[in-house]
N, C-alpha and C. Protein backbone atom coordinates (compact mmCIF):
# COMPACT_ATOMS: atom_id res chain seq x y z
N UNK A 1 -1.62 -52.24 -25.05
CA UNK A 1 -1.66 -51.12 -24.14
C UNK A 1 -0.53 -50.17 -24.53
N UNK A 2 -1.20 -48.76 -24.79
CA UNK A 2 0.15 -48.32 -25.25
C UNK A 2 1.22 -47.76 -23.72
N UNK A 3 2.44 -47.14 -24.10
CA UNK A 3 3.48 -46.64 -23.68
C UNK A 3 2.97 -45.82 -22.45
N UNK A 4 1.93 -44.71 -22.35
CA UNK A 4 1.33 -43.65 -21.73
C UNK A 4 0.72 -44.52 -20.48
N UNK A 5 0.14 -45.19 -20.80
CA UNK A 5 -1.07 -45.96 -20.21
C UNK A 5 -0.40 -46.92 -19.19
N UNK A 6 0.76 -47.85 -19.74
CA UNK A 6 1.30 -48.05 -19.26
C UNK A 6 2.14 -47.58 -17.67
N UNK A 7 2.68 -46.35 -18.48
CA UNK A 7 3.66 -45.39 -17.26
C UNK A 7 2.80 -44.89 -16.38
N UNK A 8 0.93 -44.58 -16.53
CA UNK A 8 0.16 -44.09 -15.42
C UNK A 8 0.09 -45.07 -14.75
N UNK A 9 -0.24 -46.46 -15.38
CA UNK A 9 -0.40 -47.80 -14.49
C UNK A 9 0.88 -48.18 -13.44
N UNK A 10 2.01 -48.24 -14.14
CA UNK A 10 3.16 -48.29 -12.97
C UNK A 10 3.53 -47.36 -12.23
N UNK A 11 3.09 -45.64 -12.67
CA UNK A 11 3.53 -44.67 -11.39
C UNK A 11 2.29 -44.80 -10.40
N UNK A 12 1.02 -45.32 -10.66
CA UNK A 12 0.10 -45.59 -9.34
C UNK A 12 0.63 -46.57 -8.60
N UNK A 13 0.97 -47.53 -8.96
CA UNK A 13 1.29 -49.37 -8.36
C UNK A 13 2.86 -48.56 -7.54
N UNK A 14 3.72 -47.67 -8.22
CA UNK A 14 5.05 -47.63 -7.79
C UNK A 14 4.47 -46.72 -6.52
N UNK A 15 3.97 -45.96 -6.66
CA UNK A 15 3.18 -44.36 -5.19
C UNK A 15 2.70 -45.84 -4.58
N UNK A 16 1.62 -46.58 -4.86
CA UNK A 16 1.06 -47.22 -3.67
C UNK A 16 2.31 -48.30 -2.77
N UNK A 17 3.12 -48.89 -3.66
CA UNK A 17 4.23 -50.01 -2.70
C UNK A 17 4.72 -49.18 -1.96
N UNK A 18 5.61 -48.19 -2.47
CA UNK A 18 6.33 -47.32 -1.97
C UNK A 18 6.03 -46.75 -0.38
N UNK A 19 4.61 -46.45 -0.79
CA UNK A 19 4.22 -45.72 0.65
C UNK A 19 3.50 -47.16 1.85
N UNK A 20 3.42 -48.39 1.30
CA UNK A 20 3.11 -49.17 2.02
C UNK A 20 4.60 -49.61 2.44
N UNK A 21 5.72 -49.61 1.80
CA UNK A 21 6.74 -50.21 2.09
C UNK A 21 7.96 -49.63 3.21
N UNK A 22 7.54 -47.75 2.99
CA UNK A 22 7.52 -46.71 3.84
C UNK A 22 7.24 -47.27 5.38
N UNK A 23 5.83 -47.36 4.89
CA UNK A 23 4.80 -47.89 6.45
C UNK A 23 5.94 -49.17 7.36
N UNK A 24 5.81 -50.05 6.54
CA UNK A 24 6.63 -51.51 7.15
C UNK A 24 8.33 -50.85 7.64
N UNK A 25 8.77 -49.98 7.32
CA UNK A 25 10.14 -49.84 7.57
C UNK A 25 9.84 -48.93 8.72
N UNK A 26 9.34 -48.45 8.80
CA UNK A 26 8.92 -47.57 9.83
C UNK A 26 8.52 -48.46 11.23
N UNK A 27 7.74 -49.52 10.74
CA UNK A 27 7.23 -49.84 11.45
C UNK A 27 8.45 -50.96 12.38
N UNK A 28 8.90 -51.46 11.69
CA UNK A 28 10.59 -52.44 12.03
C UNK A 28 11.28 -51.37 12.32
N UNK A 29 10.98 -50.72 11.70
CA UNK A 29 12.53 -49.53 12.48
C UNK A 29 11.98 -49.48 14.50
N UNK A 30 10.79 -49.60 14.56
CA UNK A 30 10.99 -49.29 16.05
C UNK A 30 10.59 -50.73 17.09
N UNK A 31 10.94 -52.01 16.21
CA UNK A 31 10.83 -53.03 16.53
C UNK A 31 12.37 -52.92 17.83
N UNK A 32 12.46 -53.77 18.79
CA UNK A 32 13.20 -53.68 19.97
C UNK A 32 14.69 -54.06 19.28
N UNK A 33 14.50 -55.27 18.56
CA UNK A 33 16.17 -55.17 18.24
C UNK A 33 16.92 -53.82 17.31
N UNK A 34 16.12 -53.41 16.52
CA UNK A 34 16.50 -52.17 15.93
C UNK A 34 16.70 -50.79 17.07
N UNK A 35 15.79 -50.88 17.40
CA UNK A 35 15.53 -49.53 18.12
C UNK A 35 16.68 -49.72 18.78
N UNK A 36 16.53 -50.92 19.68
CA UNK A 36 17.84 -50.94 21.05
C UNK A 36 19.38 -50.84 20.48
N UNK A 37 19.41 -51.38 19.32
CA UNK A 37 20.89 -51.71 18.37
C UNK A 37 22.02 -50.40 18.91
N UNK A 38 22.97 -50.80 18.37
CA UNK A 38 24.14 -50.11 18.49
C UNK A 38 23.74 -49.13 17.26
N UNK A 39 24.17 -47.55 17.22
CA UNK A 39 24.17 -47.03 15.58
C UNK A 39 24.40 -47.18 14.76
N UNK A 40 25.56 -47.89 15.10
CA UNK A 40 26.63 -48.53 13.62
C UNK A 40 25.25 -49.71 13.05
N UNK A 41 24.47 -50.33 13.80
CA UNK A 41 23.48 -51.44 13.47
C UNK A 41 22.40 -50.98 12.92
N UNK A 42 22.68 -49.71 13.97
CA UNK A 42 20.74 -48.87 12.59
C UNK A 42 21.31 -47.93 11.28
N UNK A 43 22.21 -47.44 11.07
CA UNK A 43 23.11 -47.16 9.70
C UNK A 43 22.85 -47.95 9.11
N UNK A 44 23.40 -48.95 9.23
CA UNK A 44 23.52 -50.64 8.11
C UNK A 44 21.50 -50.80 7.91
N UNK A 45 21.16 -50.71 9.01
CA UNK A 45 19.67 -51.09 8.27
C UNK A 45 19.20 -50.07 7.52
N UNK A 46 19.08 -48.57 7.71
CA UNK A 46 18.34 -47.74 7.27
C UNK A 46 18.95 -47.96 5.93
N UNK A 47 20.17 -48.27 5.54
CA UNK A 47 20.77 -48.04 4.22
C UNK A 47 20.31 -49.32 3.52
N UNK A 48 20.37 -50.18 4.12
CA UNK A 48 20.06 -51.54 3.58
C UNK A 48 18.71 -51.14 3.04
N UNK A 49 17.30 -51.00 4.00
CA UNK A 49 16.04 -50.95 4.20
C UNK A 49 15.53 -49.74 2.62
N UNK A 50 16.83 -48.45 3.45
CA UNK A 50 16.22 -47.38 2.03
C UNK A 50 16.86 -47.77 0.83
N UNK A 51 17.01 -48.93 0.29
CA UNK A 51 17.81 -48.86 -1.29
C UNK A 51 17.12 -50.27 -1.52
N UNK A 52 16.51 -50.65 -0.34
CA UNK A 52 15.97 -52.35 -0.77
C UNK A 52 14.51 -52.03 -1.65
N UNK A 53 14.00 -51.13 -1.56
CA UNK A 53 12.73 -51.36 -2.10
C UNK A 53 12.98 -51.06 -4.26
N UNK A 54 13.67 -50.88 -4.73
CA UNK A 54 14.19 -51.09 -5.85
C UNK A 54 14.05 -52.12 -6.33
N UNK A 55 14.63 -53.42 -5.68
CA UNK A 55 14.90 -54.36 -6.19
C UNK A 55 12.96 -55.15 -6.58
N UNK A 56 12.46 -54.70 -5.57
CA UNK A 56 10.58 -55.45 -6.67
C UNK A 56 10.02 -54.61 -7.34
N UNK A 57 10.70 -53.60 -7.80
CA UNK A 57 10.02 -52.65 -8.63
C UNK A 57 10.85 -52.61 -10.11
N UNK A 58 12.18 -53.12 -10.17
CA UNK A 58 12.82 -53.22 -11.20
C UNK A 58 11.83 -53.92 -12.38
N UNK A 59 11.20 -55.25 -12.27
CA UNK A 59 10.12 -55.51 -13.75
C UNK A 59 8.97 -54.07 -13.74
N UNK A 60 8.64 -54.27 -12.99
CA UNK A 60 7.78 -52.73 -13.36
C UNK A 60 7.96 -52.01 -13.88
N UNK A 61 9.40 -51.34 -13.96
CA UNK A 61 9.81 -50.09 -14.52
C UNK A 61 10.11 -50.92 -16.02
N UNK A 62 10.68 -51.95 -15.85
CA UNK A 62 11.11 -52.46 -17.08
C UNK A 62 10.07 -52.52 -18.29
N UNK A 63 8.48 -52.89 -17.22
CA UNK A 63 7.40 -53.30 -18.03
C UNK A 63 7.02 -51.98 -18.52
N UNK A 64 7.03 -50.78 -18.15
CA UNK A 64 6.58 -49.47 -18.13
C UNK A 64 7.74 -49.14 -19.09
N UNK A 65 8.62 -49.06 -19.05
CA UNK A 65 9.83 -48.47 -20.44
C UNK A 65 9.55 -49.52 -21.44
N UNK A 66 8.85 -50.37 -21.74
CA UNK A 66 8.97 -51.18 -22.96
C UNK A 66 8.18 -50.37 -24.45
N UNK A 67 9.05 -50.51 -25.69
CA UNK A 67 8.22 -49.73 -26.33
C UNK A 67 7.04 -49.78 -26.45
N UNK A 68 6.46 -49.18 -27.42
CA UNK A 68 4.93 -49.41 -28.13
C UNK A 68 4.92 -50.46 -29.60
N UNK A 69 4.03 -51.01 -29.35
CA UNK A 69 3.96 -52.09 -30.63
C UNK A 69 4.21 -51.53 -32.03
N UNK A 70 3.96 -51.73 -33.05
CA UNK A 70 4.45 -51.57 -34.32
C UNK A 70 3.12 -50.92 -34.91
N UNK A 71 3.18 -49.45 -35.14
CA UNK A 71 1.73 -48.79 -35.60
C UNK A 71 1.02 -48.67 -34.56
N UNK A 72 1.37 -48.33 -33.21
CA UNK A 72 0.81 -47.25 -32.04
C UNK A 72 1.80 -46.48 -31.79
N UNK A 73 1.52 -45.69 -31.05
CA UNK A 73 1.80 -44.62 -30.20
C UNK A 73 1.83 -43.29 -30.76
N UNK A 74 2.61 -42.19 -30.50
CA UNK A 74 2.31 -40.99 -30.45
C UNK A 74 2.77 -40.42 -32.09
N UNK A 75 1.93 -39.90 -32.79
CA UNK A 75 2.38 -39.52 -34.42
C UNK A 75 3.64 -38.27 -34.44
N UNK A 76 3.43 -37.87 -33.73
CA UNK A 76 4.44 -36.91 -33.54
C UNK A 76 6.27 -37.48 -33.02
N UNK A 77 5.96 -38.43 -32.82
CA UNK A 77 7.48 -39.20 -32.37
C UNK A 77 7.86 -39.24 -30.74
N UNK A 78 7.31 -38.53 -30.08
CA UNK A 78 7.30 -38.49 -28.77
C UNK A 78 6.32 -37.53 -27.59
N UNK A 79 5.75 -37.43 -26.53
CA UNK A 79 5.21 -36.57 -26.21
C UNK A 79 5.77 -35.36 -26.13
N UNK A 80 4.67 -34.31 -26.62
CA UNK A 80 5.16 -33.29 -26.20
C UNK A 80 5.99 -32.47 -27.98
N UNK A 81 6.43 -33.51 -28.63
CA UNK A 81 6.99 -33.20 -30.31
C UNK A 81 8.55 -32.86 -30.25
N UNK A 82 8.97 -32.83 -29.00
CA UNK A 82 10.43 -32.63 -29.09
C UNK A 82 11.15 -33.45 -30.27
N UNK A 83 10.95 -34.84 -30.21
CA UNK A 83 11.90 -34.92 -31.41
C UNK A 83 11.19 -35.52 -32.67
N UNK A 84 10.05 -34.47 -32.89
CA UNK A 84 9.03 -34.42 -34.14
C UNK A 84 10.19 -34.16 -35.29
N UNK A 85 9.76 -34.86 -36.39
CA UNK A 85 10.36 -34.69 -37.72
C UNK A 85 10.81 -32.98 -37.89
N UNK A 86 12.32 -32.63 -38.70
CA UNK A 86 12.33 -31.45 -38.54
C UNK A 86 12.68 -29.99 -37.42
N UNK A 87 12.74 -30.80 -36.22
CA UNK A 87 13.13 -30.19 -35.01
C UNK A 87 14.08 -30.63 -34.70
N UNK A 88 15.48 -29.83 -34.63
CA UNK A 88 16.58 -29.95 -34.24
C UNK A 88 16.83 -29.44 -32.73
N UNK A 89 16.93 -30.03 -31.63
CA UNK A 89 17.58 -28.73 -30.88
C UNK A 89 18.85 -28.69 -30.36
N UNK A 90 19.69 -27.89 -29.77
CA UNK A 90 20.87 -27.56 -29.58
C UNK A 90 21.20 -27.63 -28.04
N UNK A 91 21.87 -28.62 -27.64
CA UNK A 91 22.36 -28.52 -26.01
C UNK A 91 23.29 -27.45 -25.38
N UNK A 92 22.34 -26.99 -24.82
CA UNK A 92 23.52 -25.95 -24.37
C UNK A 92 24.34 -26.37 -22.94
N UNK A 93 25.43 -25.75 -22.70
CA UNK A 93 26.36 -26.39 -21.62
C UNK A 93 25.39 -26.44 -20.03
N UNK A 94 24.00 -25.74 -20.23
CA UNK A 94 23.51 -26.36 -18.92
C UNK A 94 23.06 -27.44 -18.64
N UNK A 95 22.74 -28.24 -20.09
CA UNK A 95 22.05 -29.67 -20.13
C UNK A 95 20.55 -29.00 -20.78
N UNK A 96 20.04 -28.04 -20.70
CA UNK A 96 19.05 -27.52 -21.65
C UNK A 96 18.80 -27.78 -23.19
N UNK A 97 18.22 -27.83 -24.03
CA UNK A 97 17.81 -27.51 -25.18
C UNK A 97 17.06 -25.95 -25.63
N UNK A 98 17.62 -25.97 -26.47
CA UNK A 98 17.41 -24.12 -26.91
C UNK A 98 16.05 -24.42 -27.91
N UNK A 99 14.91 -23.47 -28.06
CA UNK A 99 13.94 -23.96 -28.96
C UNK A 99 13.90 -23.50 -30.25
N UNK A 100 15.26 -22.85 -30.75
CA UNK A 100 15.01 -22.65 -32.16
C UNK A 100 15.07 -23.81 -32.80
N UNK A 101 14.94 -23.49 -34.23
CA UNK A 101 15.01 -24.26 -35.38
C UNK A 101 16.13 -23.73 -35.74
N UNK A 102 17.05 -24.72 -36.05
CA UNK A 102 18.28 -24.63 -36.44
C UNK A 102 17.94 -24.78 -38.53
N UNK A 103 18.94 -24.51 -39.07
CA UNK A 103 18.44 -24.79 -40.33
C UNK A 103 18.99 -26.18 -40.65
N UNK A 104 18.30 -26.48 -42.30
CA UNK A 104 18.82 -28.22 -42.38
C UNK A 104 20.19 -28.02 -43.22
């Protein structure tokens, strides 16, 4: 499976947990011990709750960044040809790339 195929397969699976996992926090968030809690108690969860869903998605992303096998993927060197044979580009201090061709 190449690289592409891959990253469509894990950004659907990552949109669908995400918004089911949305649902469940939402849904505990107005469970009685939360709701009733002190603030200092719903701080600690919302922060806990919004940074927890990372942790089952970490192989996913891992599986989705893994290269492409040996003699697939894109001939050009990356999508899009940015760093196609021959194309230099130049960072400029905004974090941009400029699109000339620099000479060799």
């Amino acid at each position: 499976m190449g690289r592409r195929t891959r990253k469509f397969i894990g950004a659907s699976a990552m949109l669908a947990f995400v918004s089911a996992y949305a649902l469940c926090a939402m849904v505990l968030s107005e469970t009685r011990p939360v709701h009733d809690a002190s603030p200092l108690v719903q701080t600690i969860y919302f922060a806990v709750v919004g940074l927890a869903w990372i942790l089952p998605l970490m192989p996913l992303i891992a599986w989705m960044e893994r290269p492409d096998p040996e003699g697939r993927g894109n001939s050009l060197g990356s999508i899009g040809g940015f760093h196609s044979p021959g194309w230099r580009g130049r960072r400029l201090r905004t974090g941009r790339f400029t699109s000339k061709k620099l000479p060799d």
